[in-house]
Protein backbone atom coordinates (compact mmCIF):
# COMPACT_ATOMS: atom_id res chain seq x y z
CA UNK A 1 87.06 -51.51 81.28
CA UNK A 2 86.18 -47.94 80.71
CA UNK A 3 82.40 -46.82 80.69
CA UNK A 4 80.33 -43.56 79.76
CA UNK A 5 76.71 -44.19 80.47
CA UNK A 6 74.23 -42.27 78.27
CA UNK A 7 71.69 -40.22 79.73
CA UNK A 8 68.87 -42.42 78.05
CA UNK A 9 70.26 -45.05 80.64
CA UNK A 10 69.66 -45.05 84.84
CA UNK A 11 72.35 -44.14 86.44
CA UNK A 12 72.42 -46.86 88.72
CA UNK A 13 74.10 -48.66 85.60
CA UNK A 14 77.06 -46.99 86.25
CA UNK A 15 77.20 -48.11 90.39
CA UNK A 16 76.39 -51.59 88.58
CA UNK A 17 79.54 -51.45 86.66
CA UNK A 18 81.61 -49.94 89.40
CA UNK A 19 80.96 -52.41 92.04
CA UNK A 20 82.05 -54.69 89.62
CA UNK A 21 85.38 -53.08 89.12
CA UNK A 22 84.55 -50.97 85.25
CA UNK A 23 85.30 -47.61 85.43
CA UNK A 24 82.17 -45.45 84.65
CA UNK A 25 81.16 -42.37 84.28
CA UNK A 26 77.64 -41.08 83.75
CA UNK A 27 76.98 -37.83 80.76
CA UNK A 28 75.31 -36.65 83.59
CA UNK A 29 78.79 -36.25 85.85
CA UNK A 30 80.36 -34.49 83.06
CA UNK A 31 77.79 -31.93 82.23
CA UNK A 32 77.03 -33.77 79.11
CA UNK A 33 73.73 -34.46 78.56
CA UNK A 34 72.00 -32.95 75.57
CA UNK A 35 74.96 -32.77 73.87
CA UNK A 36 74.97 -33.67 70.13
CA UNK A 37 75.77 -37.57 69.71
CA UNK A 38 79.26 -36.72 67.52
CA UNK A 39 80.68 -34.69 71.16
CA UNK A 40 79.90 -37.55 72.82
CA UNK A 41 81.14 -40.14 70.66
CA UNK A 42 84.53 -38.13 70.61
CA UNK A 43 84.57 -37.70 74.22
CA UNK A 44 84.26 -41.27 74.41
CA UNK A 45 87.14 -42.13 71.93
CA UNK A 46 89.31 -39.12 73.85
CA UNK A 47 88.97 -40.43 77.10
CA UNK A 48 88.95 -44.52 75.37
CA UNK A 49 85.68 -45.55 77.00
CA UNK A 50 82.85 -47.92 75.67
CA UNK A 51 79.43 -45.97 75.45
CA UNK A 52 76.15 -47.73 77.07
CA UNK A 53 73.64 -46.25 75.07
CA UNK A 54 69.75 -46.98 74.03
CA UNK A 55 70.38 -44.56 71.18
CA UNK A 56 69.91 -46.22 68.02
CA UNK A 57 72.24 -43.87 66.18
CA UNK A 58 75.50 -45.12 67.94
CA UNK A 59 74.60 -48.80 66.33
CA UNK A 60 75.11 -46.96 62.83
CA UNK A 61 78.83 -48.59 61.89
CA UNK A 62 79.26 -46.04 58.93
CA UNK A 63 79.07 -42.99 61.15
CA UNK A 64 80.84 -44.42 63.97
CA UNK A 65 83.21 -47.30 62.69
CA UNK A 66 83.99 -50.01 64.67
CA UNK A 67 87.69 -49.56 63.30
CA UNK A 68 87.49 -45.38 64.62
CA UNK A 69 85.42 -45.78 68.14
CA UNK A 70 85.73 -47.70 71.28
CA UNK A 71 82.84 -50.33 71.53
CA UNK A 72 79.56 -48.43 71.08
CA UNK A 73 77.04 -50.46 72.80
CA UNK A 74 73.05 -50.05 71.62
CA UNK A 75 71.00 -51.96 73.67
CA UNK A 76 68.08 -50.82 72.25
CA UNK A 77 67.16 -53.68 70.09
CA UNK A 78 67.92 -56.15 73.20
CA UNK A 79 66.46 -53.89 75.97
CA UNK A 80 63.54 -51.15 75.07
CA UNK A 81 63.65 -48.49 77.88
CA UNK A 82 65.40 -47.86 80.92
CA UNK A 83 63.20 -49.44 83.50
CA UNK A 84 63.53 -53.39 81.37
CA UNK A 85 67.31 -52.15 82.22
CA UNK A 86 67.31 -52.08 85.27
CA UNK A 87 65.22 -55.32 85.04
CA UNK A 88 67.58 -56.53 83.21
CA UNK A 89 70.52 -56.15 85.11
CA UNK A 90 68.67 -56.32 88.44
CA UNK A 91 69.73 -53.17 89.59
């Protein structure tokens, strides 16, 4: 699968999904970070990847329709900040 990593996110989560054979890319190896969330939602759908995200805006299915955007994954209700993350997913 095909992963964009959100700057709000370590980027250790993208080695995490690498080593287990996802695709991922980080905003931050594409120059992207600060840009406005509707450039990176369309970058996502251009390029077809899922977007990792703590931004609760992306879990807003009338702006970004689940129908119009590869899975947009909010962990923010599951995981708070990036260090439970990494706690998380033991990276």
């Amino acid at each position: 699968m095909r992963f964009k990593i959100d700057e709000n996110l370590p980027p250790e989560a993208s080695a995490l999904l690498r080593n287990h054979g996802h695709d991922a890319l980080t905003v931050w190896d594409q120059g992207l970070q600060g840009q406005p969330d509707v450039s990176i939602a369309a970058i996502c759908q251009k390029e077809n990847r899922a977007f990792m995200t703590l931004d609760l805006d992306f879990a807003d299915i009338r702006t970004y329709p689940p129908d119009q955007y590869q899975v947009s994954l909010s962990y923010a209700s599951a995981v708070k900040a990036a260090p439970t993350f990494c706690e998380f997913y033991r990276i």
